[in-house]
PDB file of N, CA and C in Angstrom:
ATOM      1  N   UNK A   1      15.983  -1.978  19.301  1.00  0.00           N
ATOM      2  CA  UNK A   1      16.149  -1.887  17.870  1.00  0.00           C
ATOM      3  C   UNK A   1      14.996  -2.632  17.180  1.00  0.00           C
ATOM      4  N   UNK A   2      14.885  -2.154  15.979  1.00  0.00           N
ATOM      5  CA  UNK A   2      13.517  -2.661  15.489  1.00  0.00           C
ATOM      6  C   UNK A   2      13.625  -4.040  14.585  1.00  0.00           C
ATOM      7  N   UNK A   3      12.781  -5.062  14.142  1.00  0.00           N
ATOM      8  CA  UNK A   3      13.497  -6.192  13.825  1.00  0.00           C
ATOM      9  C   UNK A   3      13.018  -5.752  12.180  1.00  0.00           C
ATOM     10  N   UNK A   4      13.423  -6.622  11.170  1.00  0.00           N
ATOM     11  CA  UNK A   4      12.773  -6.628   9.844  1.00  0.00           C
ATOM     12  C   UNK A   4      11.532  -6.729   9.660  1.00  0.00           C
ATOM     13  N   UNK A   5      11.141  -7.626  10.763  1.00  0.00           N
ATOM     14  CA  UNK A   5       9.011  -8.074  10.590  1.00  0.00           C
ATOM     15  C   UNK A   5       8.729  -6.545  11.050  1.00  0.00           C
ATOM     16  N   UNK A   6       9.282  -5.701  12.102  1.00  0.00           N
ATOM     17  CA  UNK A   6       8.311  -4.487  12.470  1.00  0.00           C
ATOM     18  C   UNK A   6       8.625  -3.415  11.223  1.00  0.00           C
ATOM     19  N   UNK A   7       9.450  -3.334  10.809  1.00  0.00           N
ATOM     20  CA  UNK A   7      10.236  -2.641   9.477  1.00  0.00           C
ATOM     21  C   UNK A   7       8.982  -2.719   8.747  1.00  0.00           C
ATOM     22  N   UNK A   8       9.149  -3.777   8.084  1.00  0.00           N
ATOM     23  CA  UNK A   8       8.052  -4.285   6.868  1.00  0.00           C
ATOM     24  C   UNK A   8       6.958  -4.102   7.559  1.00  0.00           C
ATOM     25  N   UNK A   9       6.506  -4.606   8.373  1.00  0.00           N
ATOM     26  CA  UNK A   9       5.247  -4.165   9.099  1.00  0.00           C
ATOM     27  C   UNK A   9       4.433  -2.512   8.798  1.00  0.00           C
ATOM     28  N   UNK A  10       5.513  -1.771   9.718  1.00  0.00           N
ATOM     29  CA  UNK A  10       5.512   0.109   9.526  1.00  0.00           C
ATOM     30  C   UNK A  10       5.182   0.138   8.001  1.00  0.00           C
ATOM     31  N   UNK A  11       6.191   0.096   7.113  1.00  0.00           N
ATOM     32  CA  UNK A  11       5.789  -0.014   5.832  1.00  0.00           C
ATOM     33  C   UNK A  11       4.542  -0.415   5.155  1.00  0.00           C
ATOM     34  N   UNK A  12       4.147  -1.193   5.282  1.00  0.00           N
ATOM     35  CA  UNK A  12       2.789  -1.983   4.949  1.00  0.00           C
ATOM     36  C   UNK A  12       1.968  -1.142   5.379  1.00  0.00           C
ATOM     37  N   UNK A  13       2.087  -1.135   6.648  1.00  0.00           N
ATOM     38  CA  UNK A  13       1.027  -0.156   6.864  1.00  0.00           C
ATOM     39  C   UNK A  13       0.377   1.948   6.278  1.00  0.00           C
ATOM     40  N   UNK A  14       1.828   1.764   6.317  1.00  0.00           N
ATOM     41  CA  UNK A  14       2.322   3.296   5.742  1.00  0.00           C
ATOM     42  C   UNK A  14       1.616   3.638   4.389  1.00  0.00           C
ATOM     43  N   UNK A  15       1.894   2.463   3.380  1.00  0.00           N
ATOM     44  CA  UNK A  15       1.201   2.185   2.347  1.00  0.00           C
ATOM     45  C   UNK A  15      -0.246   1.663   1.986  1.00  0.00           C
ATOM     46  N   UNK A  16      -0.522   1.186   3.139  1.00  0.00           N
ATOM     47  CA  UNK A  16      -1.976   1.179   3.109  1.00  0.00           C
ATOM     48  C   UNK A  16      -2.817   2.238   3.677  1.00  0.00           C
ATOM     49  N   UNK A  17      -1.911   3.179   4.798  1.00  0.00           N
ATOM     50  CA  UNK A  17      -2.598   4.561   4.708  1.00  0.00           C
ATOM     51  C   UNK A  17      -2.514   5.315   3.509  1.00  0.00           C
ATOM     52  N   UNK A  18      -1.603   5.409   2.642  1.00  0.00           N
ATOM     53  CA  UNK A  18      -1.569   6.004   1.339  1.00  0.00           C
ATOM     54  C   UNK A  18      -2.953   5.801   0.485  1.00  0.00           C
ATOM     55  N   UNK A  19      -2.533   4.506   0.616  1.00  0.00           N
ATOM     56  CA  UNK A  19      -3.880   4.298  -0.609  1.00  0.00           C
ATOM     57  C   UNK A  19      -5.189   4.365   0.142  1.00  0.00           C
ATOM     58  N   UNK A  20      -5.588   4.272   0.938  1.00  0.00           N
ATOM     59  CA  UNK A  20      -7.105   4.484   1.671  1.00  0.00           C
ATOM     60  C   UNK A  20      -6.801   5.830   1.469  1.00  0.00           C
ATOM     61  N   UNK A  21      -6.009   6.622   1.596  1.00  0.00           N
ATOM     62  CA  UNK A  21      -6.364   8.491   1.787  1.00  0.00           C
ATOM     63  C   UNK A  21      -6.675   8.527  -0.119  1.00  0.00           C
ATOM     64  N   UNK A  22      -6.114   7.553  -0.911  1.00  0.00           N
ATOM     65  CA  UNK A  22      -6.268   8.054  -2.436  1.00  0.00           C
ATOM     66  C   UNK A  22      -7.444   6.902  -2.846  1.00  0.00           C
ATOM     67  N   UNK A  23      -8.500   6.708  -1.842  1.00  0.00           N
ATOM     68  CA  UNK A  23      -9.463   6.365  -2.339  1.00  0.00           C
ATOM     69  C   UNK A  23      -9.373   4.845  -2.855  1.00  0.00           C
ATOM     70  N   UNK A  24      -8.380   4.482  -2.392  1.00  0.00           N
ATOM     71  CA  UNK A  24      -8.699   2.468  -2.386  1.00  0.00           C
ATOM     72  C   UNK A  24      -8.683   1.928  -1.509  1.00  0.00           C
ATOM     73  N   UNK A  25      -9.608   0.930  -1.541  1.00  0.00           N
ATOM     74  CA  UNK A  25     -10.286   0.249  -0.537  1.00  0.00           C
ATOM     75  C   UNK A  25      -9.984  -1.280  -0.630  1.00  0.00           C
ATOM     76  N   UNK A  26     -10.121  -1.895  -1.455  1.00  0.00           N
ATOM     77  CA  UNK A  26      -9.800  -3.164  -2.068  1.00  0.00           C
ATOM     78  C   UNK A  26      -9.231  -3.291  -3.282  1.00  0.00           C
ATOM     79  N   UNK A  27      -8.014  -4.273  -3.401  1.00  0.00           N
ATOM     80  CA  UNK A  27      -7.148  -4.980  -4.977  1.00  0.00           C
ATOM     81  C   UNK A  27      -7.314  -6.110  -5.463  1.00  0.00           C
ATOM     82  N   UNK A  28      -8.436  -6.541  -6.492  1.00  0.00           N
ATOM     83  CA  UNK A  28      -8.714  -7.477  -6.831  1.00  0.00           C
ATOM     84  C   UNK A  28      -9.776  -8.295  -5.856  1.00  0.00           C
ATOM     85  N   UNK A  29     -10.059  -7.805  -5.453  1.00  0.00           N
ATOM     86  CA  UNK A  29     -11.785  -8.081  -4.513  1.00  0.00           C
ATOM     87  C   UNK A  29     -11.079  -7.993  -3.279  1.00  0.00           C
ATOM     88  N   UNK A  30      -9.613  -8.376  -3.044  1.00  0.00           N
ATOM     89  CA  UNK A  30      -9.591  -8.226  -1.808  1.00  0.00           C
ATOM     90  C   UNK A  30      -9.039  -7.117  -0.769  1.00  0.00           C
ATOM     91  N   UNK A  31      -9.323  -7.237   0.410  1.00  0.00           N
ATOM     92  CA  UNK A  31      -9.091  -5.580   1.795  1.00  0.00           C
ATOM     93  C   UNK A  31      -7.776  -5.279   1.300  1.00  0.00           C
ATOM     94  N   UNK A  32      -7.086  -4.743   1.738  1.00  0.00           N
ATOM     95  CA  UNK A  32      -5.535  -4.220   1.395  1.00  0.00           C
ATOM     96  C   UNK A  32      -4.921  -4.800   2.458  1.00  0.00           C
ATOM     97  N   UNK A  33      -5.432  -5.270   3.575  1.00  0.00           N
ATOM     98  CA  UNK A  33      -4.890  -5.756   4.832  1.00  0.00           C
ATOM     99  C   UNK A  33      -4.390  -7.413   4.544  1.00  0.00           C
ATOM    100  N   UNK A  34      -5.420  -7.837   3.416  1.00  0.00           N
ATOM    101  CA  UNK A  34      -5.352  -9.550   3.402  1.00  0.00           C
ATOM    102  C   UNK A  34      -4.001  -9.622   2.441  1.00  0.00           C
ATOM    103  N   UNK A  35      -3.379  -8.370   1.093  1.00  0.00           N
ATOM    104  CA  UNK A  35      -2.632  -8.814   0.704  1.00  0.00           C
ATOM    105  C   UNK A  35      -1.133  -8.489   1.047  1.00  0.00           C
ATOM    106  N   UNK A  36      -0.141  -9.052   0.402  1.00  0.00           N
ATOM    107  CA  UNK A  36       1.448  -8.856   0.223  1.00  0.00           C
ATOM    108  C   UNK A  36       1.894  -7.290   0.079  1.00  0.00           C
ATOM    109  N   UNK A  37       2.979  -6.887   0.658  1.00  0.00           N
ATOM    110  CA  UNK A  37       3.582  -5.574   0.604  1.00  0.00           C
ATOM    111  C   UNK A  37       3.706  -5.472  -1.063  1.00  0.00           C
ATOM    112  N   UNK A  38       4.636  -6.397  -1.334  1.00  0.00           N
ATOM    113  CA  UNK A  38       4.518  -6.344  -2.739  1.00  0.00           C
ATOM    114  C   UNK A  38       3.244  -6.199  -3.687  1.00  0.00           C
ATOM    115  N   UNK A  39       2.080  -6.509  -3.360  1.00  0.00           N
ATOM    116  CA  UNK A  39       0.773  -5.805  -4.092  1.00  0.00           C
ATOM    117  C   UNK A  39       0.702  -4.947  -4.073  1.00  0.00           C
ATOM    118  N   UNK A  40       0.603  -4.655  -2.736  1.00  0.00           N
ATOM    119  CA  UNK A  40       0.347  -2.740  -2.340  1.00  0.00           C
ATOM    120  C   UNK A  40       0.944  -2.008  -2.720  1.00  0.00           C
ATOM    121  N   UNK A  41       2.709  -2.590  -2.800  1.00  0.00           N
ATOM    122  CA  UNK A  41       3.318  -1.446  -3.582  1.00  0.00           C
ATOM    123  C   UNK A  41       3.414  -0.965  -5.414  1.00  0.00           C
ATOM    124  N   UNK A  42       2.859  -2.096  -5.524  1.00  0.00           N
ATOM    125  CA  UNK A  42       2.883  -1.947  -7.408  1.00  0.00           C
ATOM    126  C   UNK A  42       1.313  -0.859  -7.311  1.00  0.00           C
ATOM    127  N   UNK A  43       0.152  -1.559  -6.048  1.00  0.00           N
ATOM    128  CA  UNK A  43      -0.834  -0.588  -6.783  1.00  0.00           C
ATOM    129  C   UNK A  43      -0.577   0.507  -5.939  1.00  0.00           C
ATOM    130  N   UNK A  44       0.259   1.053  -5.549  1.00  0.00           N
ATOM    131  CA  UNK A  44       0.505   2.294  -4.680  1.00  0.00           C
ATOM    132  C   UNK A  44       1.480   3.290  -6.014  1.00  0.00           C
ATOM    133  N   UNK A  45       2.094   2.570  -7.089  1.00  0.00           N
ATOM    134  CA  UNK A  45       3.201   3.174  -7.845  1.00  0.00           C
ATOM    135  C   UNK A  45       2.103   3.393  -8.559  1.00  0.00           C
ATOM    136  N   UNK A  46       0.913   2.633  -9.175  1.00  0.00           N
ATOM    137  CA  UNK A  46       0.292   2.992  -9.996  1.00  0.00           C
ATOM    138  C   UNK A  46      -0.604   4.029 -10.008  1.00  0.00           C
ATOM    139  N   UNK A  47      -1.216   4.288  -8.210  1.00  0.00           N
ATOM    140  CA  UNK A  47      -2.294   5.604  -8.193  1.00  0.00           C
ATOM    141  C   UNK A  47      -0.930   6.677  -8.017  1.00  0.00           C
ATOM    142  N   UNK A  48       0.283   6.448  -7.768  1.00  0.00           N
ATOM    143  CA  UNK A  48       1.045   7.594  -7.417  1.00  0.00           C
ATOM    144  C   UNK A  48       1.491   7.872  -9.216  1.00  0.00           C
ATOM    145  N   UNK A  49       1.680   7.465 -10.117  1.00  0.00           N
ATOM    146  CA  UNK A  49       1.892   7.587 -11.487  1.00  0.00           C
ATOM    147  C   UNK A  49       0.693   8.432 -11.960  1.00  0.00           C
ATOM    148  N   UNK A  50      -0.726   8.266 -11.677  1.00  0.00           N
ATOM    149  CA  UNK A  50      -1.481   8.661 -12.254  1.00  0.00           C
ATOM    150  C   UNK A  50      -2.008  10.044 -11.530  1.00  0.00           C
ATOM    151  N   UNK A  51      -1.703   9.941 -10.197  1.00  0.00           N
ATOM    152  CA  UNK A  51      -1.382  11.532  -9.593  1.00  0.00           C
ATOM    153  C   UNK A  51      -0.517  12.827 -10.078  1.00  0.00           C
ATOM    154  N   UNK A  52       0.544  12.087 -10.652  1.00  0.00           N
ATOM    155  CA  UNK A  52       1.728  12.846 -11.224  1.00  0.00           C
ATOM    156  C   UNK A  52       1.554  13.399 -12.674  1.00  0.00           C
ATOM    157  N   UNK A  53       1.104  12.826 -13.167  1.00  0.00           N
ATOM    158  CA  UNK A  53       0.205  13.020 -14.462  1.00  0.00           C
ATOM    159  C   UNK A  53      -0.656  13.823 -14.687  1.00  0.00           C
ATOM    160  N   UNK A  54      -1.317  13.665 -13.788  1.00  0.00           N
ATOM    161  CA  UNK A  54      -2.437  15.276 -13.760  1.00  0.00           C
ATOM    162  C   UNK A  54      -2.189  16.517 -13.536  1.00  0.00           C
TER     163      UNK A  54
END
């Protein structure tokens, strides 16, 4: 069974394939790898908001 760290882990990562395929590379100078799930996911709502829009 999988624990919460590999959970969140998968996730994190999931979301940082998202945003590298939509063309981000770094949030606030830094890799996407150095920050919090919680970063990634506010700037993951924000390129997915502005996808939806178009």
């Amino acid at each position: 069974m999988k624990t919460a760290e590999n959970i969140l882990e998968t996730k994190r990562d999931e979301v940082i394939e998202e945003l590298v395929s939509n063309g981000v590379f770094k949030i606030d100078g830094k890799q996407l790898y150095e920050l919090p799930l919680q970063s990634l996911m506010k700037e993951y709502q924000t390129v997915d908001n502005l996808e939806t829009q178009m």
